[in-house]
C-alpha atoms as a PDB file:
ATOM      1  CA  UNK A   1      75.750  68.439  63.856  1.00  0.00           C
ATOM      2  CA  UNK A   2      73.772  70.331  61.106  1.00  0.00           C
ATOM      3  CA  UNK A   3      70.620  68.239  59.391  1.00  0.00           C
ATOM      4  CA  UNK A   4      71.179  68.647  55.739  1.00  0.00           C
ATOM      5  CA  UNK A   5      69.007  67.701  52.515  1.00  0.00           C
ATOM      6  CA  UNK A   6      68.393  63.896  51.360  1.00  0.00           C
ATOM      7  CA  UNK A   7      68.838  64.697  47.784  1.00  0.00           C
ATOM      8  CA  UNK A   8      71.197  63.355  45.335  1.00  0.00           C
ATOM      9  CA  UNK A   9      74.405  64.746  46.139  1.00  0.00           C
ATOM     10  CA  UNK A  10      74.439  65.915  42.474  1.00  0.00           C
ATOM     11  CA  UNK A  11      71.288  67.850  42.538  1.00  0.00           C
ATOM     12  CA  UNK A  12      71.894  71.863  43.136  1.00  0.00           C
ATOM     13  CA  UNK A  13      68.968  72.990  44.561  1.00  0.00           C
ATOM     14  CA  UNK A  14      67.722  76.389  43.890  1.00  0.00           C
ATOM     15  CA  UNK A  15      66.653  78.726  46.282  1.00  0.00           C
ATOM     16  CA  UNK A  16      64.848  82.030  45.262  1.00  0.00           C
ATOM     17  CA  UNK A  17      64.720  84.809  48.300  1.00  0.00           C
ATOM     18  CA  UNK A  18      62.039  86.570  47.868  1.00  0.00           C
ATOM     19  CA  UNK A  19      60.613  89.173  49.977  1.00  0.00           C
ATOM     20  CA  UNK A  20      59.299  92.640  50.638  1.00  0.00           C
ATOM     21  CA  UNK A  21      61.509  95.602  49.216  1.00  0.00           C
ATOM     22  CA  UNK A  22      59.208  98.467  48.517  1.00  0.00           C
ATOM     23  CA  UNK A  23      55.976  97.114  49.986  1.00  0.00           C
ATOM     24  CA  UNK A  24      53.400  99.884  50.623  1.00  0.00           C
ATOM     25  CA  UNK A  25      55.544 102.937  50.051  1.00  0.00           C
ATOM     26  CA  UNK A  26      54.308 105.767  48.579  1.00  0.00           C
ATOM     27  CA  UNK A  27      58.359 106.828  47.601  1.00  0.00           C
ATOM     28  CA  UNK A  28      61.075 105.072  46.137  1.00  0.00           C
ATOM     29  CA  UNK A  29      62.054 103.918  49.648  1.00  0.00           C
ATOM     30  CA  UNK A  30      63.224 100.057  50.721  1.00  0.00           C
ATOM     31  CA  UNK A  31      62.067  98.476  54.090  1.00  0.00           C
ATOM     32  CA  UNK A  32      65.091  96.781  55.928  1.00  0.00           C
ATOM     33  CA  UNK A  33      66.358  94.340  53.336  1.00  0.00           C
ATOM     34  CA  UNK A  34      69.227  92.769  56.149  1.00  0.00           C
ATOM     35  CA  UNK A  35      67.186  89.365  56.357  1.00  0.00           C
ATOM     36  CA  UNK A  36      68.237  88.479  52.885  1.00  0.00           C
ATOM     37  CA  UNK A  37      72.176  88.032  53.767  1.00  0.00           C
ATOM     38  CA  UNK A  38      71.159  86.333  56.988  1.00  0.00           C
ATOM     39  CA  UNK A  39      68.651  83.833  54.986  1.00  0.00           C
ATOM     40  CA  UNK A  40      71.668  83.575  52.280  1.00  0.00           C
ATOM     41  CA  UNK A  41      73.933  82.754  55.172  1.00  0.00           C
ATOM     42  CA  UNK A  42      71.571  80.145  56.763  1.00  0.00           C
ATOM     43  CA  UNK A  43      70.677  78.110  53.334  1.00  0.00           C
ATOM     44  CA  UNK A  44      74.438  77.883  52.235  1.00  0.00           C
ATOM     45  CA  UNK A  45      75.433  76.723  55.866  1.00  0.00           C
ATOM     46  CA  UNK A  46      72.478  73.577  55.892  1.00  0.00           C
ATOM     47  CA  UNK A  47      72.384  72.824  52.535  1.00  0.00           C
ATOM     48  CA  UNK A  48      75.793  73.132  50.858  1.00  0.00           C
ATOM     49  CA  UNK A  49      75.637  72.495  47.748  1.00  0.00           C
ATOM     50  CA  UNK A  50      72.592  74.825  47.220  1.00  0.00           C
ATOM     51  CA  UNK A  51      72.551  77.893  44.790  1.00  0.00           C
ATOM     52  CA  UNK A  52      70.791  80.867  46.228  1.00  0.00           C
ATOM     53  CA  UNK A  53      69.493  83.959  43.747  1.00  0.00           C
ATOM     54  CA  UNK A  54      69.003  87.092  45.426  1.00  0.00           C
ATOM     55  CA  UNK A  55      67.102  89.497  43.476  1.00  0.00           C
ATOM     56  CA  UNK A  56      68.264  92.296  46.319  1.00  0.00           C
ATOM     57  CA  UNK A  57      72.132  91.098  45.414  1.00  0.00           C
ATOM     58  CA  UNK A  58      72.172  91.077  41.847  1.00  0.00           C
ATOM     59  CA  UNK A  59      70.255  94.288  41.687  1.00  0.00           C
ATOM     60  CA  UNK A  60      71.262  96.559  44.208  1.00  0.00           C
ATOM     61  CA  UNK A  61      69.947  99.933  42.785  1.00  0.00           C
ATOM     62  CA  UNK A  62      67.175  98.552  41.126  1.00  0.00           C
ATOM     63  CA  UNK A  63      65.254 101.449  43.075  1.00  0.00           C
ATOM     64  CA  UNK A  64      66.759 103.838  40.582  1.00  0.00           C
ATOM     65  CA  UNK A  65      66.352 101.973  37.697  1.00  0.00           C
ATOM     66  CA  UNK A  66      64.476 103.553  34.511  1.00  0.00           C
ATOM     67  CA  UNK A  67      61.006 102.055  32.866  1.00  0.00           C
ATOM     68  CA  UNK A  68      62.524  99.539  31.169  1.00  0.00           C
ATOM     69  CA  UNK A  69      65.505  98.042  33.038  1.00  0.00           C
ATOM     70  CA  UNK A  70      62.726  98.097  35.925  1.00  0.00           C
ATOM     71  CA  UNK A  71      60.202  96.076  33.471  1.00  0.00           C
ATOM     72  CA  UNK A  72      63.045  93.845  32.335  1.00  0.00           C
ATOM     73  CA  UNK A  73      64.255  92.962  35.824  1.00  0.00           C
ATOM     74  CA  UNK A  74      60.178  92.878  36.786  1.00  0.00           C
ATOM     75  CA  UNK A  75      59.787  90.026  34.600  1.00  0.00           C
ATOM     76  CA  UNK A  76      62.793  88.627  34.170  1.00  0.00           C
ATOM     77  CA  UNK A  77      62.612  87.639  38.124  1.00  0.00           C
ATOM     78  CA  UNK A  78      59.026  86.393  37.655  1.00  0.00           C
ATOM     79  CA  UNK A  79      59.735  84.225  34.793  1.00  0.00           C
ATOM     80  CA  UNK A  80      62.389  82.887  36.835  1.00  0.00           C
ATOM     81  CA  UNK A  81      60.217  81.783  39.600  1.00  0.00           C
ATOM     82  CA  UNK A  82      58.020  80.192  37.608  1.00  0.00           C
ATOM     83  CA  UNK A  83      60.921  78.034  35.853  1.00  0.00           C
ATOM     84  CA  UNK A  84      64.217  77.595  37.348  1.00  0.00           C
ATOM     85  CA  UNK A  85      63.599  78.132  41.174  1.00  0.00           C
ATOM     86  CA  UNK A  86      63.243  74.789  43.509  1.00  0.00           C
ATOM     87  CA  UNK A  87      62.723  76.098  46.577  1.00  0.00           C
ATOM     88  CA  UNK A  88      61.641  79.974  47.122  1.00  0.00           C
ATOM     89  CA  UNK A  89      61.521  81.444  50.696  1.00  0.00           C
ATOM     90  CA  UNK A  90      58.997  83.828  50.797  1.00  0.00           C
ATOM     91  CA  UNK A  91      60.048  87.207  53.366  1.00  0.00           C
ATOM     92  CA  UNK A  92      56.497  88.800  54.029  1.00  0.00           C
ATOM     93  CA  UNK A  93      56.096  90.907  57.522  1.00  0.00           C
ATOM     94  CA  UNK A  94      53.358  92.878  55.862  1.00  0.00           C
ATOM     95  CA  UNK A  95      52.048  92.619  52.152  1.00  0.00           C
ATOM     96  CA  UNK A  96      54.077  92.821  49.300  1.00  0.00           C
ATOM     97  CA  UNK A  97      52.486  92.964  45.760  1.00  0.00           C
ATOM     98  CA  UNK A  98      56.016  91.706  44.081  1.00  0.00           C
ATOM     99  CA  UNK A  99      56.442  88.951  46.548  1.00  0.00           C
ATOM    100  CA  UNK A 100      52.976  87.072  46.129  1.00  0.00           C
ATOM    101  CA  UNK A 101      53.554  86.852  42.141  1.00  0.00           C
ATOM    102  CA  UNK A 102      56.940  85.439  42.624  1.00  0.00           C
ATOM    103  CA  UNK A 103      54.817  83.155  45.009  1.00  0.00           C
ATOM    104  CA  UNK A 104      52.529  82.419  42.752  1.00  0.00           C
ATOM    105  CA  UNK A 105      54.582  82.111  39.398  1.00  0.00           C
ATOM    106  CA  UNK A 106      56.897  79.629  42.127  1.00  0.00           C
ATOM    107  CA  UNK A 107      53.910  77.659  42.926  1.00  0.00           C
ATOM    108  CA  UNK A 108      52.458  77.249  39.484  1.00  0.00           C
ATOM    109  CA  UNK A 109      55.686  75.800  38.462  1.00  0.00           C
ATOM    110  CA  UNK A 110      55.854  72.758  41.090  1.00  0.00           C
ATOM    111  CA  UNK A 111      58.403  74.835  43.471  1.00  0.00           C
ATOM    112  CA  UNK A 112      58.411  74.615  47.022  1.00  0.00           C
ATOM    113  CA  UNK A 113      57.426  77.708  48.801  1.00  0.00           C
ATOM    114  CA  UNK A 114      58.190  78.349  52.256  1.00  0.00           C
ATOM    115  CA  UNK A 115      57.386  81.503  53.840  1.00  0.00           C
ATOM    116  CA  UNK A 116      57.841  83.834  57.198  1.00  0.00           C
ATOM    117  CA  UNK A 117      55.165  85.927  57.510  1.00  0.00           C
ATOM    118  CA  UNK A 118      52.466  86.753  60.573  1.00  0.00           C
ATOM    119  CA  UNK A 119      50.143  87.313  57.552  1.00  0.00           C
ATOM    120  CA  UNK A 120      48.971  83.467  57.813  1.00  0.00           C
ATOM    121  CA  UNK A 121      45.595  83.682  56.896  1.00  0.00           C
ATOM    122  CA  UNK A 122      46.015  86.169  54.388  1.00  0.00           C
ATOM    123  CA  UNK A 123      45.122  84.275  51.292  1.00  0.00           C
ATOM    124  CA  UNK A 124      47.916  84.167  49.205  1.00  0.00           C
ATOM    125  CA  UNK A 125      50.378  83.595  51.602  1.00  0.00           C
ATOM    126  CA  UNK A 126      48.310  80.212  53.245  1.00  0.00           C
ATOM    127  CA  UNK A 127      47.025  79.052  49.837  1.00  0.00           C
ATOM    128  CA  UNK A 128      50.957  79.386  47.855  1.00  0.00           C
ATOM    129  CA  UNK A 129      52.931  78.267  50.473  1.00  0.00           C
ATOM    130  CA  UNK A 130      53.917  74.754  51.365  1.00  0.00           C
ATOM    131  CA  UNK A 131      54.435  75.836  54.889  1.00  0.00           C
ATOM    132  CA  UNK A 132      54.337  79.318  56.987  1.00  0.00           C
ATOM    133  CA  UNK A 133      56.219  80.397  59.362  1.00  0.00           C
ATOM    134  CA  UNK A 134      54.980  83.106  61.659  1.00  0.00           C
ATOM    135  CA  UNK A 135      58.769  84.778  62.339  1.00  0.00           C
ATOM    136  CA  UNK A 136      62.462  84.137  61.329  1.00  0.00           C
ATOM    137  CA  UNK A 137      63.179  82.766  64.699  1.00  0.00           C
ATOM    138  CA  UNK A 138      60.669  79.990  63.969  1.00  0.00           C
ATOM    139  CA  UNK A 139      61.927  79.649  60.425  1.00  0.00           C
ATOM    140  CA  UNK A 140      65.564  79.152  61.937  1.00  0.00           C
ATOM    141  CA  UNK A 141      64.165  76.991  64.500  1.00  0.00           C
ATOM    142  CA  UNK A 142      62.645  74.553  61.870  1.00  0.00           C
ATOM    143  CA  UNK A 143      65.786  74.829  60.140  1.00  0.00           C
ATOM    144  CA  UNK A 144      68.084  73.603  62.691  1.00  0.00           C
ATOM    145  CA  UNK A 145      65.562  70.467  63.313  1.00  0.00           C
ATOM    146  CA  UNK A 146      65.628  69.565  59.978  1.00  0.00           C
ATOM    147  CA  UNK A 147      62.471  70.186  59.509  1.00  0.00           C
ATOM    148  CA  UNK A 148      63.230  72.964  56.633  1.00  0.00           C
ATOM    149  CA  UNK A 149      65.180  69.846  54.468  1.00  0.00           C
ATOM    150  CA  UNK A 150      61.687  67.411  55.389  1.00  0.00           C
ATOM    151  CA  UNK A 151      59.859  70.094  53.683  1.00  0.00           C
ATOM    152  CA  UNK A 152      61.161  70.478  50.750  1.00  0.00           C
ATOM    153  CA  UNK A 153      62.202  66.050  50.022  1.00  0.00           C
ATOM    154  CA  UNK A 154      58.512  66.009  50.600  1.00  0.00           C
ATOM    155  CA  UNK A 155      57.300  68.519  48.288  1.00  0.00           C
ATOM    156  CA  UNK A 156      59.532  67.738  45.668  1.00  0.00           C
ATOM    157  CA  UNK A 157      59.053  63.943  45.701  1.00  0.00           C
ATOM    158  CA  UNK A 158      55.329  64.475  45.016  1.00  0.00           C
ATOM    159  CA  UNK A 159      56.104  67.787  42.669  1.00  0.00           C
ATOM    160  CA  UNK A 160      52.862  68.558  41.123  1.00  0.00           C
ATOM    161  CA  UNK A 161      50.437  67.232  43.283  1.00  0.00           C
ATOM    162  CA  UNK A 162      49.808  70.373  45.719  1.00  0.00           C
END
């Protein structure tokens, strides 16, 4: 049997996938975005009653957008992060410039970030995330424990004391 969350059964958490799209490219070219369905997948089946925004999703040629449906979708996604977001997972194989502001703007506002990334002692993925870790399959491990749900009752029962 699946570990779910402790929190009131009321309270919709919000989970923010966030992760590397364009990363170092020097063309309008996307790495392999497939670990956002699977991540979607994976939060709805442990925590039910959970909301998950993927920026991927709801903006699926934002690689062709023009200046300023890019800017507005920019900004509109940090802004987000930094004040509806509960919980933002954090996708990060190798640096991504977009993912460590939505870190950041996450962080600043008393979210929980959890992130998968090798990059532990980069920085801004060990100092903005709540926990790292090093590859999905220890992510989904950690997930199926529980551990995932421990993470983020702790972390949001003690919101703004990182």
């Amino acid at each position: 049997m699946k570990q779910t969350q402790n929190f009131m059964s009321n309270d919709s958490l919000l989970f923010f996938i966030a992760g590397i799209m364009q990363g170092s490219f020097r063309e309008m070219a996307l790495h392999d975005q497939s670990y956002r369905a699977e991540l979607r997948r994976l939060l709805i089946e442990y925590f039910p009653d959970c909301r998950v925004y993927d920026p991927r999703t709801n903006h699926v040629n934002s690689i062709a957008y023009d200046e300023k449906k890019g800017r507005e979708t920019f900004f509109m996604h940090n802004k987000m992060c930094g004040s509806e977001v509960d919980v933002l997972i954090a996708f990060v194989p190798e640096a991504s410039m977009g993912t460590a502001i939505e870190m950041w703007e996450a962080y600043q506002a008393g979210a929980v970030v959890i992130t998968i990334s090798p990059l532990a002692v980069n920085w801004a993925i060990r100092f903005l995330s709540h926990v790292v870790y090093p590859d999905f399959t220890s992510f989904l491990e950690a997930l199926k424990r529980g551990k995932i749900a421990e993470i983020i009752d702790f972390h949001r029962n003690v919101k703004g004391k990182y």
